[in-house]
C-alpha atoms as a PDB file:
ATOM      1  CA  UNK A   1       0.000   0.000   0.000  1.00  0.00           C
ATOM      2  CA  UNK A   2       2.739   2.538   0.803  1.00  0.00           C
ATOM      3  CA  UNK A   3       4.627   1.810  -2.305  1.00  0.00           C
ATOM      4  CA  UNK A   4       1.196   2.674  -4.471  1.00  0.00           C
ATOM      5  CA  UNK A   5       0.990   5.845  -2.515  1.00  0.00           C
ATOM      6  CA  UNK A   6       4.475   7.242  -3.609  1.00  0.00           C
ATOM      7  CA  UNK A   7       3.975   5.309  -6.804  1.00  0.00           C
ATOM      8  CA  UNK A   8       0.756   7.786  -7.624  1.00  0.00           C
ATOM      9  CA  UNK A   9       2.755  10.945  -5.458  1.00  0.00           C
ATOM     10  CA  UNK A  10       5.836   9.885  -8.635  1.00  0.00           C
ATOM     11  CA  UNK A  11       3.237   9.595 -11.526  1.00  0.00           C
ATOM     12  CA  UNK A  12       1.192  12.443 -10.596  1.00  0.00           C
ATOM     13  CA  UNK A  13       4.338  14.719 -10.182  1.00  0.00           C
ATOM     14  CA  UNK A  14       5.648  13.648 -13.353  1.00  0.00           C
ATOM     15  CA  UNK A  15       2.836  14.494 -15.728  1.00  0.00           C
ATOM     16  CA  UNK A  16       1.875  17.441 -13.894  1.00  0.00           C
ATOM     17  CA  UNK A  17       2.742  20.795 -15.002  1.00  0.00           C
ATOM     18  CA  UNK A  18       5.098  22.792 -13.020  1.00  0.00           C
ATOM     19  CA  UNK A  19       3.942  25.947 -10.834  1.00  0.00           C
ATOM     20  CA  UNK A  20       5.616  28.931 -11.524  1.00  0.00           C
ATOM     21  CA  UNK A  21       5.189  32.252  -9.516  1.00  0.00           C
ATOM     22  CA  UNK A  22       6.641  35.660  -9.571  1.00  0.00           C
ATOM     23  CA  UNK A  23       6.118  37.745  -6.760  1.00  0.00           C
ATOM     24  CA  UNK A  24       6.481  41.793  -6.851  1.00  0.00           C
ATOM     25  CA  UNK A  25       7.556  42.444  -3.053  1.00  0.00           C
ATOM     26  CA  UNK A  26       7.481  45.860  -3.354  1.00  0.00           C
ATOM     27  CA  UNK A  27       3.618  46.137  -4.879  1.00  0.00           C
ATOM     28  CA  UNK A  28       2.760  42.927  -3.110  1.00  0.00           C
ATOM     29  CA  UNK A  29       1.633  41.485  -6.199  1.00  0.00           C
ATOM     30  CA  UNK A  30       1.429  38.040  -8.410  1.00  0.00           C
ATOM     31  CA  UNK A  31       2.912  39.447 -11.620  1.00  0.00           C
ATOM     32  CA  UNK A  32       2.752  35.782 -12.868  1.00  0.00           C
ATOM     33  CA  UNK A  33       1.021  33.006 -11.152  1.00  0.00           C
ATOM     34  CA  UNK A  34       0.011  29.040 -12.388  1.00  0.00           C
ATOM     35  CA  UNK A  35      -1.012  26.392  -9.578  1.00  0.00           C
ATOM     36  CA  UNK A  36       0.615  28.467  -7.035  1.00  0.00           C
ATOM     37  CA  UNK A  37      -1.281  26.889  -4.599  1.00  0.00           C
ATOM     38  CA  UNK A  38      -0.986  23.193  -4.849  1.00  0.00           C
ATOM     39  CA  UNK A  39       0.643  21.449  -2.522  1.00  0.00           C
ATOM     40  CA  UNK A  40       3.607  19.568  -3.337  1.00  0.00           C
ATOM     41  CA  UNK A  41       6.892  18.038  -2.282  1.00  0.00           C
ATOM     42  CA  UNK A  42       9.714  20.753  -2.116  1.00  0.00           C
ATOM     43  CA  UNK A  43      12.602  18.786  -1.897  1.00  0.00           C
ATOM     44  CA  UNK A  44      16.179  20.793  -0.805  1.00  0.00           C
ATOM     45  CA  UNK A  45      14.244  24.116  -1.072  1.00  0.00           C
ATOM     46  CA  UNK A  46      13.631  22.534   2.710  1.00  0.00           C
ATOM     47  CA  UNK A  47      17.284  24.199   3.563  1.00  0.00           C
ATOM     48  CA  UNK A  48      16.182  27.675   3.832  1.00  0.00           C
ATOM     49  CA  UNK A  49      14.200  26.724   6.394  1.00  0.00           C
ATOM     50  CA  UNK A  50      16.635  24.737   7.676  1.00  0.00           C
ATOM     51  CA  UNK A  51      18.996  27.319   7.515  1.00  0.00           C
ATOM     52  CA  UNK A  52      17.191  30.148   9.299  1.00  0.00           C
ATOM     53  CA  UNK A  53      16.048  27.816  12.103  1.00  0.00           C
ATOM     54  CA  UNK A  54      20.065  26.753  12.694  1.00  0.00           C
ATOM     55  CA  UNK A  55      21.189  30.960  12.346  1.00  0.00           C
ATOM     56  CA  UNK A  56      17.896  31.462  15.191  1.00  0.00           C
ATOM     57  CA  UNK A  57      19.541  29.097  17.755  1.00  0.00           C
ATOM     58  CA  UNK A  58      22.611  31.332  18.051  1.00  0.00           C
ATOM     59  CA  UNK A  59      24.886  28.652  18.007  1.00  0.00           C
ATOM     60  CA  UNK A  60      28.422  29.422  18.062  1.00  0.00           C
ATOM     61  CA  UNK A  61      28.929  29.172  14.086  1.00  0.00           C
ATOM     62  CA  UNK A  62      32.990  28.078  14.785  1.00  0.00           C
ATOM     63  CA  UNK A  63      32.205  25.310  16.957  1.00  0.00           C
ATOM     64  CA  UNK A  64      33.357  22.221  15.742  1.00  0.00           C
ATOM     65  CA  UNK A  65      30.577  19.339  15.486  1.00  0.00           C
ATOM     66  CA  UNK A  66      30.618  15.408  14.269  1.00  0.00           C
ATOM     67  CA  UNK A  67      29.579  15.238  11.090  1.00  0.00           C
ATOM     68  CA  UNK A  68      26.155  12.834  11.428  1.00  0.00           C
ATOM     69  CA  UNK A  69      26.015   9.159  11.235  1.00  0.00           C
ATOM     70  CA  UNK A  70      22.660  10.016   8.663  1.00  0.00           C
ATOM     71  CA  UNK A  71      24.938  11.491   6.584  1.00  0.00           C
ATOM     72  CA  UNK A  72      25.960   7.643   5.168  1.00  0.00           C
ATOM     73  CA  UNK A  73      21.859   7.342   4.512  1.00  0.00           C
ATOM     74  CA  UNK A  74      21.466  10.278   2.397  1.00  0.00           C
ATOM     75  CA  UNK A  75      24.020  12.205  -0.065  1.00  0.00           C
ATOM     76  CA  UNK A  76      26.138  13.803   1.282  1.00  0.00           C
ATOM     77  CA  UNK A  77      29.746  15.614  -0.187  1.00  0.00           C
ATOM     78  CA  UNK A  78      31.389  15.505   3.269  1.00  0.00           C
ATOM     79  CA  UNK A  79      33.979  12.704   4.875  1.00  0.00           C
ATOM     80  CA  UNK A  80      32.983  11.771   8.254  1.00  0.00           C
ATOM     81  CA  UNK A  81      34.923  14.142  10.435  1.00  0.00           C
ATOM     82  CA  UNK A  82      34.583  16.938  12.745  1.00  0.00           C
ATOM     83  CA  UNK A  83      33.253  20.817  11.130  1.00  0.00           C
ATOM     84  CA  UNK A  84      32.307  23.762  11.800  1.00  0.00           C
ATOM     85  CA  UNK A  85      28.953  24.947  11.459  1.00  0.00           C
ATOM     86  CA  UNK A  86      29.674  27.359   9.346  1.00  0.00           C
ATOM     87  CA  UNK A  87      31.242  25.052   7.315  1.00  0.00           C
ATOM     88  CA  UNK A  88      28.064  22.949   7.382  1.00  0.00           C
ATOM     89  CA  UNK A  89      25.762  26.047   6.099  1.00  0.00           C
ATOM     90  CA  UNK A  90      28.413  26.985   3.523  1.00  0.00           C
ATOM     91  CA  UNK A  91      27.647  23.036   2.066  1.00  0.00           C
ATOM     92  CA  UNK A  92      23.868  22.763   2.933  1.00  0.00           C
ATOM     93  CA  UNK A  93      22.780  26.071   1.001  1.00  0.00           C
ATOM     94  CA  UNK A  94      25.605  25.763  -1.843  1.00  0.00           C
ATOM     95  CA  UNK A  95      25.900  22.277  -3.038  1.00  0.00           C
ATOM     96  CA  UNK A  96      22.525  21.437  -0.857  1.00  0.00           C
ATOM     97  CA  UNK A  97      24.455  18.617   0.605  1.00  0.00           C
ATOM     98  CA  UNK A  98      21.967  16.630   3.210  1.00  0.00           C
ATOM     99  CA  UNK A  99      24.771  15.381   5.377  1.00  0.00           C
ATOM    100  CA  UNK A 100      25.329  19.038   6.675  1.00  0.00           C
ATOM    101  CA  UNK A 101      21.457  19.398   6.874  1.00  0.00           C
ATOM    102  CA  UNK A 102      21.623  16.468   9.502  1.00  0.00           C
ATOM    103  CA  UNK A 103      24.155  17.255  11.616  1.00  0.00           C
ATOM    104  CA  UNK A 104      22.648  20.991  12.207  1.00  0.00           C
ATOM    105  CA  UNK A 105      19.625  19.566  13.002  1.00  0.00           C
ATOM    106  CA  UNK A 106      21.275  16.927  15.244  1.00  0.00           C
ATOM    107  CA  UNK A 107      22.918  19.166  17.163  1.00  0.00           C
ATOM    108  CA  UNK A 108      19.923  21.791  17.999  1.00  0.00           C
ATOM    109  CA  UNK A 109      19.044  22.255  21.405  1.00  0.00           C
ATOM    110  CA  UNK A 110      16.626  19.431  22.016  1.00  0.00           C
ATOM    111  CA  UNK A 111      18.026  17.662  18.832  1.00  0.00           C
ATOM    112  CA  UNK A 112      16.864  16.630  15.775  1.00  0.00           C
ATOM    113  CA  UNK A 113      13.063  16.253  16.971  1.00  0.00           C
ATOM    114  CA  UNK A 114      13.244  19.201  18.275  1.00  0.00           C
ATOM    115  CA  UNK A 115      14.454  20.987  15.031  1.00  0.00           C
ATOM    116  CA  UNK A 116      12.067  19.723  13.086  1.00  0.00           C
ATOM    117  CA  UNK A 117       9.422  20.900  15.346  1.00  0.00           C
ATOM    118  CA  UNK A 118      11.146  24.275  15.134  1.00  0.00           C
ATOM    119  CA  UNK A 119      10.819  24.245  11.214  1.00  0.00           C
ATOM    120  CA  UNK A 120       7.040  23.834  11.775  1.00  0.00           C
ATOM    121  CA  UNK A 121       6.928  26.545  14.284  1.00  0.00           C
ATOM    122  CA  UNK A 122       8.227  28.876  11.933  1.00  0.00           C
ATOM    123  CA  UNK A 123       6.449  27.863   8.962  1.00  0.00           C
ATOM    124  CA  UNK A 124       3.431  28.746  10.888  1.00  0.00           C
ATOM    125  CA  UNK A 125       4.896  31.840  12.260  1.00  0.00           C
ATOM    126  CA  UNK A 126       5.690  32.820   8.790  1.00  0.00           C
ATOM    127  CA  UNK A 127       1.542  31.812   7.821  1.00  0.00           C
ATOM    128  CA  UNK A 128       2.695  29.373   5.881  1.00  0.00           C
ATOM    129  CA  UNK A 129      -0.645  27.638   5.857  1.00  0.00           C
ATOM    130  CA  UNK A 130       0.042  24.609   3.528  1.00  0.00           C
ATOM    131  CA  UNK A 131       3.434  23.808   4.854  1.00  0.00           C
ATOM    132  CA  UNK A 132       4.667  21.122   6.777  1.00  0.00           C
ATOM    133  CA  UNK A 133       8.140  19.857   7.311  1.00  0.00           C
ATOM    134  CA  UNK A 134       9.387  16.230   8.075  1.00  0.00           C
ATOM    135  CA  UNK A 135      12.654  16.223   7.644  1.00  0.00           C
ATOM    136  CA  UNK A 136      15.342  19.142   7.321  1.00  0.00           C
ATOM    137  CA  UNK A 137      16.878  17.925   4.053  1.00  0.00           C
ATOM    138  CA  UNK A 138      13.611  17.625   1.427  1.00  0.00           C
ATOM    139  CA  UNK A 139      14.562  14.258   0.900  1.00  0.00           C
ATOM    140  CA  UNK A 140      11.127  13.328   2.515  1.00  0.00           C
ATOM    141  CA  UNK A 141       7.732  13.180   0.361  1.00  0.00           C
ATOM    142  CA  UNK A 142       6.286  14.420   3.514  1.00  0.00           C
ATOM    143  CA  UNK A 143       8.245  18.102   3.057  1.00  0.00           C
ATOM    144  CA  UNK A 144       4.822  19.741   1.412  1.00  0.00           C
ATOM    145  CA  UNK A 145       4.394  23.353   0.318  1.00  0.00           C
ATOM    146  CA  UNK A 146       3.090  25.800  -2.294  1.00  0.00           C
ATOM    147  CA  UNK A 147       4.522  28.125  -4.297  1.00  0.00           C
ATOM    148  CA  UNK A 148       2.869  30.841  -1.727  1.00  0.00           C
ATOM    149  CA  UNK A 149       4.225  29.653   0.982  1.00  0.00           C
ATOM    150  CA  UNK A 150       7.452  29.100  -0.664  1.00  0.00           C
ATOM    151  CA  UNK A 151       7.787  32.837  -1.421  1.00  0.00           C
ATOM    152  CA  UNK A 152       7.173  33.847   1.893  1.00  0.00           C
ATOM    153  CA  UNK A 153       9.967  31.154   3.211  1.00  0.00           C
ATOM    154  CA  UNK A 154      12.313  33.221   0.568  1.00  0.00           C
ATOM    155  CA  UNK A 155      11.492  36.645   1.930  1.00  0.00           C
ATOM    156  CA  UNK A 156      12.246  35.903   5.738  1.00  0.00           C
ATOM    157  CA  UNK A 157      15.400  33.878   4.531  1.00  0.00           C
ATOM    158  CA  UNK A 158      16.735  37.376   2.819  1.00  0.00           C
ATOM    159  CA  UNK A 159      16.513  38.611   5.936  1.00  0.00           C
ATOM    160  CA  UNK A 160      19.570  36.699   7.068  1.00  0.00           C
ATOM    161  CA  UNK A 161      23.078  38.292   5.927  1.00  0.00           C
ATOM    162  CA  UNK A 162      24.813  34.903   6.171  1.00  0.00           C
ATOM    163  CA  UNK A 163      21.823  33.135   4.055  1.00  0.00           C
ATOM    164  CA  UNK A 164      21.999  36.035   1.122  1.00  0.00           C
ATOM    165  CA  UNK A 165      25.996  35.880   1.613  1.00  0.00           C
ATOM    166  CA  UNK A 166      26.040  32.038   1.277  1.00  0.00           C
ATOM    167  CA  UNK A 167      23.383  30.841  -1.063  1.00  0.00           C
ATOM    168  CA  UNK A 168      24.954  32.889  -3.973  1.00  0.00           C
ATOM    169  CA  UNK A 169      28.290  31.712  -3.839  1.00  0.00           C
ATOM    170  CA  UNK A 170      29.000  30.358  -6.989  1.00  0.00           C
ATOM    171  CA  UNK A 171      31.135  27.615  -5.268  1.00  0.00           C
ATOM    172  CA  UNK A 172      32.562  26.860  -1.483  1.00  0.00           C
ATOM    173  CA  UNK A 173      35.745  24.988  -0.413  1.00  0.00           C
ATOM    174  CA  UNK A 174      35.909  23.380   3.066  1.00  0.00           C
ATOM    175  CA  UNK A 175      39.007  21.992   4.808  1.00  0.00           C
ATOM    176  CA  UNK A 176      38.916  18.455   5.174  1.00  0.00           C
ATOM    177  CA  UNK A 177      41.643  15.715   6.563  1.00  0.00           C
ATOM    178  CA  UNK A 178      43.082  12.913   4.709  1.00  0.00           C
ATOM    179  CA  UNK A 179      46.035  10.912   6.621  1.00  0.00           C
ATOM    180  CA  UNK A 180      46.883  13.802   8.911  1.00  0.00           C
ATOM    181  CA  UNK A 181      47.102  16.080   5.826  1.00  0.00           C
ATOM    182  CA  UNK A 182      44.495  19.308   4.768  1.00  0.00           C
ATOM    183  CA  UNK A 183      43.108  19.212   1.524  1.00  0.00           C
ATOM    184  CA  UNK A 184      40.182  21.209   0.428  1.00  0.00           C
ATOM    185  CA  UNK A 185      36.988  19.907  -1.056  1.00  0.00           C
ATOM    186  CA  UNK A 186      35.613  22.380  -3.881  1.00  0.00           C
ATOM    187  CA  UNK A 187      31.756  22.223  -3.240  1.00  0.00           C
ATOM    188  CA  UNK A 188      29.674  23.955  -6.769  1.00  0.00           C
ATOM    189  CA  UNK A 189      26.363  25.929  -6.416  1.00  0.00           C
ATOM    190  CA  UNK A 190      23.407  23.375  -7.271  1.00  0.00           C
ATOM    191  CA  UNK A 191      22.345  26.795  -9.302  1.00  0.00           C
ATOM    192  CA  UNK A 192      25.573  28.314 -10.669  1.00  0.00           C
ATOM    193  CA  UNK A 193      24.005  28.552 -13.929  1.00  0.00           C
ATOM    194  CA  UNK A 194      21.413  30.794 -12.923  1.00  0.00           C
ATOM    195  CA  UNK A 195      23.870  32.499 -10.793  1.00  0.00           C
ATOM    196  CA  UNK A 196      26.234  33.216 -13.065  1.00  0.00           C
ATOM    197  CA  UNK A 197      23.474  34.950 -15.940  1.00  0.00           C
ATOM    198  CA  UNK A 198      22.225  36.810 -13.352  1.00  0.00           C
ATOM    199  CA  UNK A 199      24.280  38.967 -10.501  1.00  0.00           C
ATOM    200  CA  UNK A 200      20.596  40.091  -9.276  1.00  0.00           C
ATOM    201  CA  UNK A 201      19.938  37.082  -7.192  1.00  0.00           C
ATOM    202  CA  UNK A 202      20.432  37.449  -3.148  1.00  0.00           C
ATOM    203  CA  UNK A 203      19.293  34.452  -2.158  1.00  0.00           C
ATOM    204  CA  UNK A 204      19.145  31.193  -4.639  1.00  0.00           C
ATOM    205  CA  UNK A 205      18.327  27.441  -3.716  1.00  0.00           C
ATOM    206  CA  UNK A 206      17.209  24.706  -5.701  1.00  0.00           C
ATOM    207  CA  UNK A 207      15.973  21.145  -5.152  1.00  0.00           C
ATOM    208  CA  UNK A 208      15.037  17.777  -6.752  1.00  0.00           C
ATOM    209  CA  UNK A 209      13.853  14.210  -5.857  1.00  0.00           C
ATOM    210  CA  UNK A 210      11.727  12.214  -8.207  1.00  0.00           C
ATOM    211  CA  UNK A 211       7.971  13.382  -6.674  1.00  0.00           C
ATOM    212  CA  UNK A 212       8.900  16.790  -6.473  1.00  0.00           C
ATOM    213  CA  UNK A 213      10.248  17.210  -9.908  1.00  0.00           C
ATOM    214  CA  UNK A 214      12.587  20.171 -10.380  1.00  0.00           C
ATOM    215  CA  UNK A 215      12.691  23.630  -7.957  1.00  0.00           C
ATOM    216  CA  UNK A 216      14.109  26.553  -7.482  1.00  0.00           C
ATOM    217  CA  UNK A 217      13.520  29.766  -5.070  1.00  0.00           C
ATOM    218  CA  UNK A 218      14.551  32.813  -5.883  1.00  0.00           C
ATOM    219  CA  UNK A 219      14.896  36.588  -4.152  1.00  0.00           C
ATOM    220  CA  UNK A 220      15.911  38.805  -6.716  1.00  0.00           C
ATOM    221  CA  UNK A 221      17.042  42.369  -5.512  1.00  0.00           C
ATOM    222  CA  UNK A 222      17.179  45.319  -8.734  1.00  0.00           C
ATOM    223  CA  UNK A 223      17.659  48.739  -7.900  1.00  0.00           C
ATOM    224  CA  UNK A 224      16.335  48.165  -4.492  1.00  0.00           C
ATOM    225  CA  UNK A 225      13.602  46.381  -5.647  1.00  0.00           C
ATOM    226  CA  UNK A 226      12.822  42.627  -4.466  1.00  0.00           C
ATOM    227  CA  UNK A 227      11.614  40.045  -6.706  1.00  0.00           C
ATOM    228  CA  UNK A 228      10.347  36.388  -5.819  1.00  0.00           C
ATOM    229  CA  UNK A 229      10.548  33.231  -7.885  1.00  0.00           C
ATOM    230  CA  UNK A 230       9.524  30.127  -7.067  1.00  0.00           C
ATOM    231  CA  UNK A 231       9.209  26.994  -9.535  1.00  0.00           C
ATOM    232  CA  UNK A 232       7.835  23.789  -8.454  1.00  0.00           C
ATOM    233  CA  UNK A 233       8.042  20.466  -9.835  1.00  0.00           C
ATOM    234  CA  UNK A 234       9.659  21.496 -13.498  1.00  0.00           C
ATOM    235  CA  UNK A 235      10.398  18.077 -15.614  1.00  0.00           C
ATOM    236  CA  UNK A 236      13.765  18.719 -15.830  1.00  0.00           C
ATOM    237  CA  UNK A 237      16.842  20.922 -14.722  1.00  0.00           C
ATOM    238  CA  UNK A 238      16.515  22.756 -18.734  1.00  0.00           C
ATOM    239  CA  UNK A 239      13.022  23.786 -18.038  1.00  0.00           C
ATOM    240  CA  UNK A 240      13.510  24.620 -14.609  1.00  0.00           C
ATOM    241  CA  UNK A 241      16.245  27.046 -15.688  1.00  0.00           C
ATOM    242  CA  UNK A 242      14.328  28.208 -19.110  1.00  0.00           C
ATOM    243  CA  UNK A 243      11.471  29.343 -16.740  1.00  0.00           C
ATOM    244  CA  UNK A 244      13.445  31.262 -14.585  1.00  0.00           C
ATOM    245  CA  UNK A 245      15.039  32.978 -17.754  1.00  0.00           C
ATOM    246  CA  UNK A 246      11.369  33.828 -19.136  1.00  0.00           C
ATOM    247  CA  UNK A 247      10.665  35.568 -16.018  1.00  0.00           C
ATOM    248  CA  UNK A 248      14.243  37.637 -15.191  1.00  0.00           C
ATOM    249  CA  UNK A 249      14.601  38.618 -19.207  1.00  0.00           C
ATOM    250  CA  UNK A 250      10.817  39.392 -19.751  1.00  0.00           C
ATOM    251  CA  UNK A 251       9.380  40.530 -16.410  1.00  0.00           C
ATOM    252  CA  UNK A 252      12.925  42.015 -14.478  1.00  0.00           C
ATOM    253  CA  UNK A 253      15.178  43.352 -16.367  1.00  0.00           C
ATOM    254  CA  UNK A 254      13.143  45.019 -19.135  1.00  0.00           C
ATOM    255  CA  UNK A 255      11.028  46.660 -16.602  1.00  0.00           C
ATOM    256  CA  UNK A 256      13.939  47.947 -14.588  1.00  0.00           C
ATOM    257  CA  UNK A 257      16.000  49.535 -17.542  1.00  0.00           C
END
């Protein structure tokens, strides 16, 4: 029975069509909206979440913490060793890796529980009505949103100097030991593409399992004017980008020159 219930969450994913929003901050407006209500899996676009509910704990971000046995369950870039947390962010909301996703959450006040019923908190705090989060990767079907909600996840996370420095980067190195000798993993942006097009984005994350299709969040900032973004469950990484394009080329920039 479970299997037929991701098996239909898969199907219906895959022959649906995408939702695509662009949000006007400024004029609190839709300037383009289709299905931005339907609820769907969000995959890594999870980490922003994840990211501003690590940043609210006031952790010390140089503290040194073991990376998380999960992180040999789900993908992740990172050897098993000790980092630091900022460290950790740099790889969650750069190459999305889920291994550094875990290990914040892990080591929350109150642990991992406890973080995820943080991510909820905030959701709701942020009236994100349709939202609900599972896990703090997005590697869970059970990470739901809409592209409303999503936008309003984006704007609080460009509130967050560290999240807008981050998320942009078009690429991130972190120390890492091999036989009592440094060497430094280079860690690409899921989104460098985009990023590199555009130098308007301030805060970029993508995401992708197989029910959730293809995402992407954007905040884009032009002439002190803030943009949102948000596709959902694109068919592949080519539209995904393509419909991003349509809406910076036709919808930003002209309208800003």
């Amino acid at each position: 029975m479970k299997y037929f219930i991701f098996l239909s969450i898969l199907c219906a994913n895959v022959f649906a069509s995408p939702s695509v929003l662009h949000y006007d901050g400024d004029k609190q407006t839709y300037k383009y909206d289709k299905d931005i209500d339907k609820v769907r899996p969000i995959a890594s676009v999870t980490k922003l979440m994840t990211a501003m509910v690590s940043l609210n704990s006031m952790a010390n971000l140089d503290q040194q913490v073991m990376l998380s046995k999960r992180s040999r369950l789900v993908k992740s870039s990172l050897p098993k060793q000790k980092y630091k947390r900022i460290d950790l962010l740099n790889a969650m909301l750069v190459k999305s890796d889920n291994g550094a996703a875990e290990t914040l959450a892990e080591n929350f006040p109150g642990g991992r529980d406890a973080f995820i019923k943080e991510m909820n908190f905030m959701a709701k705090s942020l009236s994100m009505h349709n939202t609900s989060f599972s896990d703090p990767t997005g590697l869970s079907n059970q990470n739901l949103s809409t592209a409303v909600d999503v936008s309003k996840m984006v704007l609080a996370a460009g509130g967050y100097g560290l999240i807008r420095q981050i998320s942009i980067k078009k690429q991130t190195q972190i120390d890492t030991r091999y036989k009592k000798k440094i060497r430094k993993i280079v860690l690409p942006n899921t989104n460098r593409l985009i990023l590199v097009e555009f130098d308007d984005v301030i805060v970029s994350k993508t995401g992708f399992t197989n029910p959730a299709g293809y995402c992407v969040a954007l905040l884009v900032q032009k002439k002190n004017k803030n943009d949102v973004i948000v596709i959902l469950g694109a068919s592949n990484k080519k539209e995904r980008i393509m419909k991003v394009e349509e809406i910076m080329f036709n919808d930003i920039t002209d309208e800003s020159n």
